[in-house]
N, C-alpha and C. Protein backbone atom coordinates (compact mmCIF):
# COMPACT_ATOMS: atom_id res chain seq x y z
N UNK A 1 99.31 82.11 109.43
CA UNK A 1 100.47 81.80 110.24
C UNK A 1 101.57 82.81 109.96
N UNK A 2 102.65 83.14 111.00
CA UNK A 2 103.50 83.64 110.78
C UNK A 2 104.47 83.28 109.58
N UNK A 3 104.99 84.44 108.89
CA UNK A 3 105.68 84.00 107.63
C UNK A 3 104.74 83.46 106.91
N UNK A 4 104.18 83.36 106.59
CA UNK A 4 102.98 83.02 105.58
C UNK A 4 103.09 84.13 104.09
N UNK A 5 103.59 83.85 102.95
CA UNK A 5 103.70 84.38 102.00
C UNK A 5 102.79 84.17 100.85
N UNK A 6 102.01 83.36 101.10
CA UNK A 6 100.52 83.11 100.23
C UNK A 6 99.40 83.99 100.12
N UNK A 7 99.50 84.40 101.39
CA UNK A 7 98.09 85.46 101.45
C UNK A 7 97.97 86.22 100.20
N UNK A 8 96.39 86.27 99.78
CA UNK A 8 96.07 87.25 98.46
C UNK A 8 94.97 87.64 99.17
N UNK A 9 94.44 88.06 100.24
CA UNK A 9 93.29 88.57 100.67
C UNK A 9 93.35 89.37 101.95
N UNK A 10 92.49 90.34 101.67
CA UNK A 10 92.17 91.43 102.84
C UNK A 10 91.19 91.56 103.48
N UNK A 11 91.57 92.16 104.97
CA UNK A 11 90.32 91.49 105.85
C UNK A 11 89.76 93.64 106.11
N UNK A 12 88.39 93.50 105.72
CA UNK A 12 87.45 94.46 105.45
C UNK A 12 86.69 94.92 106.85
N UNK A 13 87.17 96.12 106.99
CA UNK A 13 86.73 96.72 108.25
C UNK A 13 84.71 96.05 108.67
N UNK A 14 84.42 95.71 107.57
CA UNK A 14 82.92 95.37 107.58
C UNK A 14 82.86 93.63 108.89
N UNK A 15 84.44 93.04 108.32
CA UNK A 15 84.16 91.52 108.45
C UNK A 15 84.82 91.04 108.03
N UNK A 16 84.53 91.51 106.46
CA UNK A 16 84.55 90.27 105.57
C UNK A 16 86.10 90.04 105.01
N UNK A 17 86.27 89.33 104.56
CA UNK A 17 87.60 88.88 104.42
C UNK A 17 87.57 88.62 102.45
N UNK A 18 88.35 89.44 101.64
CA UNK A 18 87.90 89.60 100.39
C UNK A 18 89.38 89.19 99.56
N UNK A 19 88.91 87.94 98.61
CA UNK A 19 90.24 87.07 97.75
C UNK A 19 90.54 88.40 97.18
N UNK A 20 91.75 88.23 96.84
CA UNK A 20 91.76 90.09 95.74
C UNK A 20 92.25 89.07 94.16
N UNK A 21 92.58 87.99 94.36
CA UNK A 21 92.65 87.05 93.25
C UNK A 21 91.75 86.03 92.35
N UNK A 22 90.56 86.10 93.33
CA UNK A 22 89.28 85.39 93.33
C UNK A 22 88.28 85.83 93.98
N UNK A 23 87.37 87.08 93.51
CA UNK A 23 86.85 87.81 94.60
C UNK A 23 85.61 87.33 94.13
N UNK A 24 84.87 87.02 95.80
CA UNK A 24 83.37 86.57 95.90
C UNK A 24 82.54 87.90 95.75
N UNK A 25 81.67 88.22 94.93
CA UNK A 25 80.73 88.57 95.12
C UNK A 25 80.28 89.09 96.48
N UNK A 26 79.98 87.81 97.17
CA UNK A 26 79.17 87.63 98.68
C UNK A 26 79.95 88.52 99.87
N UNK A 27 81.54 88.86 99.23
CA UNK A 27 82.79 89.31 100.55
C UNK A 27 82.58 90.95 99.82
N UNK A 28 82.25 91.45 98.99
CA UNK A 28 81.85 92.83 98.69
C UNK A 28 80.84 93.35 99.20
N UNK A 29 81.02 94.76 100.06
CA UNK A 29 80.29 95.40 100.90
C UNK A 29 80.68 97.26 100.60
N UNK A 30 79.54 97.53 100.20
CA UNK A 30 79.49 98.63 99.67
C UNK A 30 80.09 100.28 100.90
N UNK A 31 80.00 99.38 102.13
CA UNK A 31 80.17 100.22 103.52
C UNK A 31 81.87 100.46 102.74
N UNK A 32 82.53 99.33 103.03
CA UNK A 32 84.33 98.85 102.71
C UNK A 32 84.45 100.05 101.30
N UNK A 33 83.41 99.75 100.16
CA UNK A 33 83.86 100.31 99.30
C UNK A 33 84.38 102.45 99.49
N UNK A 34 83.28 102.25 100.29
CA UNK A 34 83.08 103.77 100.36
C UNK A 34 84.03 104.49 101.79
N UNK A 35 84.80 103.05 102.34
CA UNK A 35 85.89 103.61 103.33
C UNK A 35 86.78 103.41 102.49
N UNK A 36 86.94 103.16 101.78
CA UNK A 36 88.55 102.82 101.05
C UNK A 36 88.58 103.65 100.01
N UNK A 37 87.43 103.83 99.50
CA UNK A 37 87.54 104.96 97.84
C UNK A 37 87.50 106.33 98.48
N UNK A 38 86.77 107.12 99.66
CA UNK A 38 87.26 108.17 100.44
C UNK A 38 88.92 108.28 101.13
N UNK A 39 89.86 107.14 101.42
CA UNK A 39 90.97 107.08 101.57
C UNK A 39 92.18 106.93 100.87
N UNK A 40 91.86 106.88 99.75
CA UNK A 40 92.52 106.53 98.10
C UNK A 40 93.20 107.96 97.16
N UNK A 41 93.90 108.31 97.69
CA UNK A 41 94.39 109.70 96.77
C UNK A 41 94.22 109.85 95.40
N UNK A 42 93.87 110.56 94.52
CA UNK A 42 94.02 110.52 93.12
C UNK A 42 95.38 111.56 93.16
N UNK A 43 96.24 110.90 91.86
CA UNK A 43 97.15 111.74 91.49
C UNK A 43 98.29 111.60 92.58
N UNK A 44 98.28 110.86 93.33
CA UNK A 44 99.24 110.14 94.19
C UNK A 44 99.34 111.12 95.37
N UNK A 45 98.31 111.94 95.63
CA UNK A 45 98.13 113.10 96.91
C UNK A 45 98.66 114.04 96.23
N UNK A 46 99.28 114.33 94.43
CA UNK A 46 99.84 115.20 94.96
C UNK A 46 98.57 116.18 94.23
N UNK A 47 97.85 116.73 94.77
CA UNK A 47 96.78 118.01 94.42
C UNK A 47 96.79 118.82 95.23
N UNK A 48 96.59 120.04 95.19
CA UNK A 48 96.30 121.17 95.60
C UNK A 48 94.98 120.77 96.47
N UNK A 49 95.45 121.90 97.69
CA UNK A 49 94.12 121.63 98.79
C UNK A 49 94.90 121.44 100.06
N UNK A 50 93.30 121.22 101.12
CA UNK A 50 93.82 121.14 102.72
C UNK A 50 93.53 119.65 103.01
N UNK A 51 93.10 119.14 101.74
CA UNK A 51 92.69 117.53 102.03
C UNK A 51 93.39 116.90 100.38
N UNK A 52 93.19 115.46 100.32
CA UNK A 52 93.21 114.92 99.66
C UNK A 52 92.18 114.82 98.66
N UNK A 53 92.31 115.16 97.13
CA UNK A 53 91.06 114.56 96.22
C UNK A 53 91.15 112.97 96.23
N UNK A 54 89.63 112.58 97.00
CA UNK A 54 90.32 110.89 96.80
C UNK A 54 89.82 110.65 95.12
N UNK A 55 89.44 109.37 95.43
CA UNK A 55 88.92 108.15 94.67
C UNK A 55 87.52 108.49 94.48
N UNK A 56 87.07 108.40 95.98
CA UNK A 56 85.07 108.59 95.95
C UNK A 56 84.79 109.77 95.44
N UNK A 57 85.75 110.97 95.87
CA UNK A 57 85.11 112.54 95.28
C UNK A 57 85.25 112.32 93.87
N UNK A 58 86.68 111.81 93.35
CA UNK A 58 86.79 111.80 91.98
C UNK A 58 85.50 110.76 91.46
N UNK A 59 84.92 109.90 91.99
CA UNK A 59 83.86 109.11 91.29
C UNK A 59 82.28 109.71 91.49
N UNK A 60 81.87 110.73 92.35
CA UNK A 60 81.29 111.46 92.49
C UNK A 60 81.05 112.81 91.20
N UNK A 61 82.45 113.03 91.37
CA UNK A 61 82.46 113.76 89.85
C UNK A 61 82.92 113.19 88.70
N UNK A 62 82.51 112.00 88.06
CA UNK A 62 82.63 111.29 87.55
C UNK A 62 81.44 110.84 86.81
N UNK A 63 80.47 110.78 87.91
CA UNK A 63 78.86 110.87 87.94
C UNK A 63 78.07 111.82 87.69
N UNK A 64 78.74 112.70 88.03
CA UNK A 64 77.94 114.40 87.80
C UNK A 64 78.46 114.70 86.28
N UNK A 65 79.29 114.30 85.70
CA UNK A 65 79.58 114.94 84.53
C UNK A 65 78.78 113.41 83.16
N UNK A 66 78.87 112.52 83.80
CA UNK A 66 78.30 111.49 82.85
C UNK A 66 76.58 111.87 83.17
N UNK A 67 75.93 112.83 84.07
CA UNK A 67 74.43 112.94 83.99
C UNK A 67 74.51 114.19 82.92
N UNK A 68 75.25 114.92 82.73
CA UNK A 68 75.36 115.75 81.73
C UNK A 68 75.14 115.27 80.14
N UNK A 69 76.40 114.63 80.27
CA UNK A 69 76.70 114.01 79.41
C UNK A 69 75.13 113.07 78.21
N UNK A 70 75.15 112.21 79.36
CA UNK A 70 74.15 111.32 79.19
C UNK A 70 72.68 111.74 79.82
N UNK A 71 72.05 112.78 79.89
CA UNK A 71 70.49 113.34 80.32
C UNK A 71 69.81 112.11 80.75
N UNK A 72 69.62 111.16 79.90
CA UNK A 72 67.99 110.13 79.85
C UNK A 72 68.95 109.05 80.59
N UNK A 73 70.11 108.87 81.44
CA UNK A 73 70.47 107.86 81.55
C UNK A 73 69.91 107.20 82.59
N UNK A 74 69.83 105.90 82.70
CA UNK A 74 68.88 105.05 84.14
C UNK A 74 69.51 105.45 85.21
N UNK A 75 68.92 105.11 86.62
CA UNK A 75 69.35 104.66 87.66
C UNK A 75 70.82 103.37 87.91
N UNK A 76 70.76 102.67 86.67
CA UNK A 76 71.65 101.83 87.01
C UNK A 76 72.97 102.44 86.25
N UNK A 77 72.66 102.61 84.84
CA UNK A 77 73.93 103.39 83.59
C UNK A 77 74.79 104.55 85.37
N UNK A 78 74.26 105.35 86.02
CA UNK A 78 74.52 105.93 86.69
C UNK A 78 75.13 105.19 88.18
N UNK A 79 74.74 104.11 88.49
CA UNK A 79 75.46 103.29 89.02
C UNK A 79 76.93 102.94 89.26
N UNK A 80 76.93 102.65 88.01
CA UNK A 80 77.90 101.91 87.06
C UNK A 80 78.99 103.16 86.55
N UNK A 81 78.52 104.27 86.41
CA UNK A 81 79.74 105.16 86.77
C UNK A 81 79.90 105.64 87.69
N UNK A 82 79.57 105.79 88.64
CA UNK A 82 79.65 105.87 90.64
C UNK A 82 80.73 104.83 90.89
N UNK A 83 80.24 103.19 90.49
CA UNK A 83 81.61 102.38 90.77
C UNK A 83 82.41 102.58 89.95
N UNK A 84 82.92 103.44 89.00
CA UNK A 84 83.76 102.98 87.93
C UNK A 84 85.33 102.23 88.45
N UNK A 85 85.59 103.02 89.36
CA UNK A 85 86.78 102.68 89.58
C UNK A 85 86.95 102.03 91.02
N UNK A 86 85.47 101.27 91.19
CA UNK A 86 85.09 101.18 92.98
C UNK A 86 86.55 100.14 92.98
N UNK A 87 86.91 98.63 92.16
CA UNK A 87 88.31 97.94 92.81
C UNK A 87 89.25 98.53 93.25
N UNK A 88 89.44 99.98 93.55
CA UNK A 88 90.56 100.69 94.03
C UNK A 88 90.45 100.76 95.50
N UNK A 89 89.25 99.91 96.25
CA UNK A 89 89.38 100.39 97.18
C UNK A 89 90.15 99.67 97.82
N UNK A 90 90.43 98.13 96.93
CA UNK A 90 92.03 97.22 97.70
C UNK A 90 92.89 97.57 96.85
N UNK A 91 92.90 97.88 95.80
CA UNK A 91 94.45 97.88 94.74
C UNK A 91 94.81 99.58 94.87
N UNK A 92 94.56 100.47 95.12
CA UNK A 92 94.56 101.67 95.35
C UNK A 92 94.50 102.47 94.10
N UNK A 93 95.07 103.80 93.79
CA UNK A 93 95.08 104.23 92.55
C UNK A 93 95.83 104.02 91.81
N UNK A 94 96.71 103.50 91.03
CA UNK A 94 97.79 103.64 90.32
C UNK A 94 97.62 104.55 89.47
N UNK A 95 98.54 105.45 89.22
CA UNK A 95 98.76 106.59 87.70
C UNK A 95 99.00 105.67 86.73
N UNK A 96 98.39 105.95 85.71
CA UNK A 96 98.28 105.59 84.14
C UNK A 96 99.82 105.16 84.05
N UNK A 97 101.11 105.68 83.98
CA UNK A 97 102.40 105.51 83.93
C UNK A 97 102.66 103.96 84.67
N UNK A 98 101.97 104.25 85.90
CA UNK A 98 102.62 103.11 86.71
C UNK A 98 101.61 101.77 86.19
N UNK A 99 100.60 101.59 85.82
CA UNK A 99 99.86 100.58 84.90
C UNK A 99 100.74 100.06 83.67
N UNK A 100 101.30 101.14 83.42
CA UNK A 100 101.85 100.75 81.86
C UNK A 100 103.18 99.58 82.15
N UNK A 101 103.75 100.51 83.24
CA UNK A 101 105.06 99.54 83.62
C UNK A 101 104.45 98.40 83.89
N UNK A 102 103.86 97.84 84.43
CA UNK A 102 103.34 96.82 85.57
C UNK A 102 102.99 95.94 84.32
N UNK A 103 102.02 96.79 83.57
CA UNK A 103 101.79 95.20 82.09
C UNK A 103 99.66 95.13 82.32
N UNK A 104 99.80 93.50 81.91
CA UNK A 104 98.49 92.81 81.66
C UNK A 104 97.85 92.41 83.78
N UNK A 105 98.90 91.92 84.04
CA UNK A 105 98.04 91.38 85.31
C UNK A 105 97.63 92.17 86.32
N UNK A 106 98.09 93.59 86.36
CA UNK A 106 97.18 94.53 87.05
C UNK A 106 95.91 94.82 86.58
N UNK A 107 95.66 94.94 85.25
CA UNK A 107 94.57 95.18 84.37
C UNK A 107 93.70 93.33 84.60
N UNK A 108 94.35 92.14 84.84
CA UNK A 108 93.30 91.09 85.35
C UNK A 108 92.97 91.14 86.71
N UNK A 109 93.63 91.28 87.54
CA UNK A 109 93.22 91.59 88.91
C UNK A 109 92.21 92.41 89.13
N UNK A 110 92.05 93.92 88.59
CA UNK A 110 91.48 94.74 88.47
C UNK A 110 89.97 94.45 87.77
N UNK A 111 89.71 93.80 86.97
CA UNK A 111 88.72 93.49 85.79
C UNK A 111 88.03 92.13 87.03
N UNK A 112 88.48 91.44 87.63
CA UNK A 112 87.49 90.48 88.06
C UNK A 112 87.02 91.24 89.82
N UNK A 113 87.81 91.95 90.39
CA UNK A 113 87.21 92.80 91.39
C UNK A 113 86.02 93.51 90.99
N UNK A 114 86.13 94.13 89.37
CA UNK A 114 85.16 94.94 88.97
C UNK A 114 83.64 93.81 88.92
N UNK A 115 84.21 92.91 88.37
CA UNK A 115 83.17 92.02 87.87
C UNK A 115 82.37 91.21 89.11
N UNK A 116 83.14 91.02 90.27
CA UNK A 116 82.59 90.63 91.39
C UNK A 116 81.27 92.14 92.15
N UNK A 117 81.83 93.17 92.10
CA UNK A 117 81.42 94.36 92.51
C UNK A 117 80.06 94.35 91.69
N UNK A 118 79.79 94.42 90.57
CA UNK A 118 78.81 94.19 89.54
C UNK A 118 78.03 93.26 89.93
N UNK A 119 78.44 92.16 90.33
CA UNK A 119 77.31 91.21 90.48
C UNK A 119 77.32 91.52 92.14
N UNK A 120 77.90 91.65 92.69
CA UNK A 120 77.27 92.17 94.37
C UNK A 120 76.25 92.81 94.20
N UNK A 121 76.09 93.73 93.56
CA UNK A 121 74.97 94.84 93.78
C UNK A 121 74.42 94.64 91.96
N UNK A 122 74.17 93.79 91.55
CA UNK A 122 73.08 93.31 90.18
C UNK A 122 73.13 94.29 89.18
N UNK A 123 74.07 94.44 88.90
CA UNK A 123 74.74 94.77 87.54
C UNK A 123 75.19 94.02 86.80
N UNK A 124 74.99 94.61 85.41
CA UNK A 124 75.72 94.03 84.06
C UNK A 124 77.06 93.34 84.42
N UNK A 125 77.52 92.18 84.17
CA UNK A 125 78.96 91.92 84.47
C UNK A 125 80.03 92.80 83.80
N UNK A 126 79.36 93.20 82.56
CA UNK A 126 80.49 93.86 81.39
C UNK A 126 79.63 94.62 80.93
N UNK A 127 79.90 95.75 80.81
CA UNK A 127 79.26 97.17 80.06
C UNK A 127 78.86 96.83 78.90
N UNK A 128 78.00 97.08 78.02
CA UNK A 128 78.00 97.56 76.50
C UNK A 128 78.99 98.74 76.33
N UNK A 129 79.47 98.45 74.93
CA UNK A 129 80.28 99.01 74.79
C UNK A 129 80.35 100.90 74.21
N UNK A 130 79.28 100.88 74.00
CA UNK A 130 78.31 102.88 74.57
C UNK A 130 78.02 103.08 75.54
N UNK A 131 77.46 102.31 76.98
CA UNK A 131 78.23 102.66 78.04
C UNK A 131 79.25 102.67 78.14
N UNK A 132 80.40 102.10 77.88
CA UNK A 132 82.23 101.89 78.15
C UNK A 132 82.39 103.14 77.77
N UNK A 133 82.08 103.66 76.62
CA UNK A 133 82.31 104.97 76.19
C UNK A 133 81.86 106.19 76.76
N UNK A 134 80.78 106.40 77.13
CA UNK A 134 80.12 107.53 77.77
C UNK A 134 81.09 107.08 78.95
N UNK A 135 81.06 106.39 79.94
CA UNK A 135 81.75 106.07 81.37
C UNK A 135 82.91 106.64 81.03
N UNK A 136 83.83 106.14 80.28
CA UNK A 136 85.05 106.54 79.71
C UNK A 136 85.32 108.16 79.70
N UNK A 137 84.41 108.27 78.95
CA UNK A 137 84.39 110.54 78.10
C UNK A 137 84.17 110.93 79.83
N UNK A 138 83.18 110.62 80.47
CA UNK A 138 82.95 111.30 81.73
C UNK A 138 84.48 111.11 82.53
N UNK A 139 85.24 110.25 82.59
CA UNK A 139 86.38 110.34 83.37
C UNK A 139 87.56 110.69 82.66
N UNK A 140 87.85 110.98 81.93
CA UNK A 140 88.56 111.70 80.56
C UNK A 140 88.34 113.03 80.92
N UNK A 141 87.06 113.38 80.91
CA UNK A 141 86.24 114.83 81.57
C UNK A 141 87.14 115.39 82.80
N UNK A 142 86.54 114.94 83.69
CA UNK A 142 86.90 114.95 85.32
C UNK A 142 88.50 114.77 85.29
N UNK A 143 89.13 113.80 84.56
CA UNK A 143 90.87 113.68 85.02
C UNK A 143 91.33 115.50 84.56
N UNK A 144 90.91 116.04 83.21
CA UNK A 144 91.32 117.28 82.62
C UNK A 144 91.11 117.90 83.74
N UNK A 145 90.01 118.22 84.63
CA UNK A 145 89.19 119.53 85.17
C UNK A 145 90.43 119.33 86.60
N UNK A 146 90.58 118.15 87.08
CA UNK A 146 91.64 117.29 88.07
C UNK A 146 92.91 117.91 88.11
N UNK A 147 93.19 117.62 86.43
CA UNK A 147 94.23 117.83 86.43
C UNK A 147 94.98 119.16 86.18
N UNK A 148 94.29 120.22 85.66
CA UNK A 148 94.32 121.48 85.31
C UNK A 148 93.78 122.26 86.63
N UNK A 149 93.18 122.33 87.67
CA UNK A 149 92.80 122.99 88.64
C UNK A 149 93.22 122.61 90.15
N UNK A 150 94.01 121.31 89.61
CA UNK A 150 94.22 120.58 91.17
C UNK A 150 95.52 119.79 91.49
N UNK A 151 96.27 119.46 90.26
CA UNK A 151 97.07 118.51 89.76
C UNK A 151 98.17 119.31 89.50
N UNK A 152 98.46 120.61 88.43
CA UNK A 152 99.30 121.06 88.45
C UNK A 152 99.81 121.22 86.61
N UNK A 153 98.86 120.56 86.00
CA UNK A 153 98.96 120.31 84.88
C UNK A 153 98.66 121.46 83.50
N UNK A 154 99.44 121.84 82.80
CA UNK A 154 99.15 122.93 81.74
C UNK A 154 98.04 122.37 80.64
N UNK A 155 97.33 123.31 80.29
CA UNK A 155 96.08 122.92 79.81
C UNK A 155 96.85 122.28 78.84
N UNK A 156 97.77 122.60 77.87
CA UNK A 156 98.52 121.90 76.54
C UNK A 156 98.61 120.49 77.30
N UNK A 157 99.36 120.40 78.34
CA UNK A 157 99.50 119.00 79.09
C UNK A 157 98.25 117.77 79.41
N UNK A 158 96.84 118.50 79.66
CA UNK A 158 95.76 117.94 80.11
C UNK A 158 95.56 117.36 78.61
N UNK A 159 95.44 118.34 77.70
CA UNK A 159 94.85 118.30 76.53
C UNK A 159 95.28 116.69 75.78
N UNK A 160 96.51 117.06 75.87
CA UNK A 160 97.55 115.81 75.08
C UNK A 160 97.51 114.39 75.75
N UNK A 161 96.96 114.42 77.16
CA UNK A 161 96.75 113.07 77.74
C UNK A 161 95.20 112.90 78.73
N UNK A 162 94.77 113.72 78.47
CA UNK A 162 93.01 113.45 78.57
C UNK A 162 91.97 114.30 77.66
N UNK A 163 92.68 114.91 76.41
CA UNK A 163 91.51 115.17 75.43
C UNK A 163 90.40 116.67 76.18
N UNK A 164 90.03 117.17 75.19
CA UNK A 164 89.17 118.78 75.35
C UNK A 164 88.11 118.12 75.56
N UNK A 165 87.46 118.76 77.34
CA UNK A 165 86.58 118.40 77.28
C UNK A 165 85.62 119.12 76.89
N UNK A 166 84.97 118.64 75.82
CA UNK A 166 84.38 119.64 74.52
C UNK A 166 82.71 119.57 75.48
N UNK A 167 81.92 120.35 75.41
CA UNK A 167 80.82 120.47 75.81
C UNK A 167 80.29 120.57 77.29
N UNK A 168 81.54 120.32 78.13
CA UNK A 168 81.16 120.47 79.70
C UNK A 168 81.92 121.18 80.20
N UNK A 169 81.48 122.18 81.00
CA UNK A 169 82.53 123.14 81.79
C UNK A 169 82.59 122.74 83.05
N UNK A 170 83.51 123.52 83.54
CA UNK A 170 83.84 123.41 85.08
C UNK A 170 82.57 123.98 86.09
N UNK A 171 81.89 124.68 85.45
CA UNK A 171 80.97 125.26 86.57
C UNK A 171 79.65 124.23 87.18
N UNK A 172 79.99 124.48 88.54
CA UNK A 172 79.20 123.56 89.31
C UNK A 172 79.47 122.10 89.28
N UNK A 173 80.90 122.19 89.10
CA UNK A 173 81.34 120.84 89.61
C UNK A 173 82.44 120.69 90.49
N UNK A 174 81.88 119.40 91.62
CA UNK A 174 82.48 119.33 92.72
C UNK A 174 84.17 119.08 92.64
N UNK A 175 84.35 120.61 92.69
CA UNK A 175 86.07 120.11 92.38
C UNK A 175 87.08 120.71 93.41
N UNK A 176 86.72 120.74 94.72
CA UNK A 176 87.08 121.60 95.55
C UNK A 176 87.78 119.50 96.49
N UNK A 177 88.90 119.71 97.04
CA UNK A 177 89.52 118.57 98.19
C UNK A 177 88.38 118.80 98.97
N UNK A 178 87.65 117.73 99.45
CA UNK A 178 86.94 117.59 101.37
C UNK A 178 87.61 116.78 101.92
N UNK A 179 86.98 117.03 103.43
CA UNK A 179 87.53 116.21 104.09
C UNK A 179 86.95 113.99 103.97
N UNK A 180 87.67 113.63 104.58
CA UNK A 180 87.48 112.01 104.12
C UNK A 180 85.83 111.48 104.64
N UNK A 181 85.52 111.74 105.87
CA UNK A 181 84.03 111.54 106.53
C UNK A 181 83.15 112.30 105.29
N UNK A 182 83.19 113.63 105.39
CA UNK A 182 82.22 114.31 104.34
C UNK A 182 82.27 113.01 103.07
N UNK A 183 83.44 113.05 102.42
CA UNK A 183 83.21 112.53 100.89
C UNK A 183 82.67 111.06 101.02
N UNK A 184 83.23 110.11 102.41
CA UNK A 184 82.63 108.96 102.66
C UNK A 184 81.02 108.94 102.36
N UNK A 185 80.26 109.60 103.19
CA UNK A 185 79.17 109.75 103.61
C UNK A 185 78.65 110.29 102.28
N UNK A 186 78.93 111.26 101.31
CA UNK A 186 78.21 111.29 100.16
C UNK A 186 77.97 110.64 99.27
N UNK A 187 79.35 109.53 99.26
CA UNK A 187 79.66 108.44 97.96
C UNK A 187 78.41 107.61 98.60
N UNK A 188 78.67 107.16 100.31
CA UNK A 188 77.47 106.07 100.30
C UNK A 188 75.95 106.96 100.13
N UNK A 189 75.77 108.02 100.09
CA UNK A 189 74.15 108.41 100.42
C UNK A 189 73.93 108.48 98.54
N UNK A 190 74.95 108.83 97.75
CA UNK A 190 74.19 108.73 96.46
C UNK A 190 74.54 107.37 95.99
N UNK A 191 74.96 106.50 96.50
CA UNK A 191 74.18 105.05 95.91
C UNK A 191 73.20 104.75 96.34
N UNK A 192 73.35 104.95 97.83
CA UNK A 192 71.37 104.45 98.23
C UNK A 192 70.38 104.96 97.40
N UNK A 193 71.02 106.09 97.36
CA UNK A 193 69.86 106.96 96.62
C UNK A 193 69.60 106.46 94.79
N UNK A 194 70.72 105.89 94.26
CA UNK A 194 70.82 105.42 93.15
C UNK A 194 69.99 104.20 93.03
N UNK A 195 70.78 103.06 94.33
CA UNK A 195 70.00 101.99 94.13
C UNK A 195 68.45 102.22 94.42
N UNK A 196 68.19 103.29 95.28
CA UNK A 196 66.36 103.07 95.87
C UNK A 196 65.93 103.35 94.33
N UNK A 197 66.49 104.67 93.50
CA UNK A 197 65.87 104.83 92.46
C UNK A 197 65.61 103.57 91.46
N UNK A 198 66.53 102.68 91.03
CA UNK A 198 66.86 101.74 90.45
C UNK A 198 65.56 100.72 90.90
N UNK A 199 65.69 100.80 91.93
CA UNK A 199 64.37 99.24 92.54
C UNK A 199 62.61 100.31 92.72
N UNK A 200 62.52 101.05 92.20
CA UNK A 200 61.43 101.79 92.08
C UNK A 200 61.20 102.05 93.54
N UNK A 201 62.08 102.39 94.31
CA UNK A 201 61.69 103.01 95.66
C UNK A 201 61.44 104.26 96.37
N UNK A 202 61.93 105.36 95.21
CA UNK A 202 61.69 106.75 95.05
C UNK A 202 60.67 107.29 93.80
């Protein structure tokens, strides 16, 4: 109804209509995820380029540096850093700064989207905590390479708030802005491709 100040939910180009306070499982749709994490700026747009680095490219390379990282890792460990940061595709990005102000209940909001997303597509609800870590180092990775080639940031600067990324270089990683269709369309073709691997379909 008009004036209605209750609403906590968004209605998903798919359909579905998703609590952002109580999120079903069943209202997560991986199509939604991969329109909203291609439309999601990292670094608040402000990067270098003719496009935006979103969300999906940044979780794309996110993935490419945790297969490094991690060689023998499954189909799913690889999953699971593809979504790392998939709840952004309703809460958007916030910078580390603007989390801090905000407190604990962005960090609960955030944690049960994740946990709904997980069980949509039959994942662990909660990482082990050597995945948390490898997931972690890989986006620690990627924010430096982000933030030093795209962001604007002095390597002394990267260093002091995302750590040397000791053992992985920049070469051959996707660190160039695309456009939003391109990065859409890759985020969804390497989960299919994740999940077919995962269910022994490749």
């Amino acid at each position: 109804m008009a004036g209605d100040k209750t609403r906590a939910w968004q209605r998903m180009l798919s359909g579905r209509r998703l609590d952002l306070l109580d999120p079903s499982p069943l209202d997560v749709e991986i199509s939604d995820i991969a329109h909203g994490l291609a439309r999601v700026a990292r670094w608040n747009g402000q990067t270098a380029g003719d496009h935006a680095f979103s969300v999906a490219q940044h979780s794309l390379l996110v993935e490419q540096i945790f297969i490094r990282i991690v060689p023998e890792a499954s189909p799913e460990s690889l999953m699971i850093a593809l979504l790392h940061d998939a709840p952004e595709y309703v809460i958007g990005d916030m910078i580390s700064p603007f989390k801090t102000a905000v407190g604990g209940d962005y960090k609960a909001v955030e944690t049960r989207l994740q946990v709904a997303i997980h069980l949509r597509f039959s994942l662990p609800s909660a990482m082990t905590e050597m995945l948390k870590t490898q997931v972690k180092r890989a986006d620690r990775i990627a924010a430096f390479f982000e933030a030093t080639r795209l962001a604007g940031f002095s390597q002394t600067e990267a260093v002091r708030y995302f750590g040397r990324p000791r053992g992985i270089a920049p070469e051959g990683l996707d660190l160039t802005p695309r456009a939003t269709q391109e990065v859409q369309q890759d985020f969804l073709a390497r989960f299919f491709a994740l999940d077919a691997a995962r269910n022994g379909k490749v």
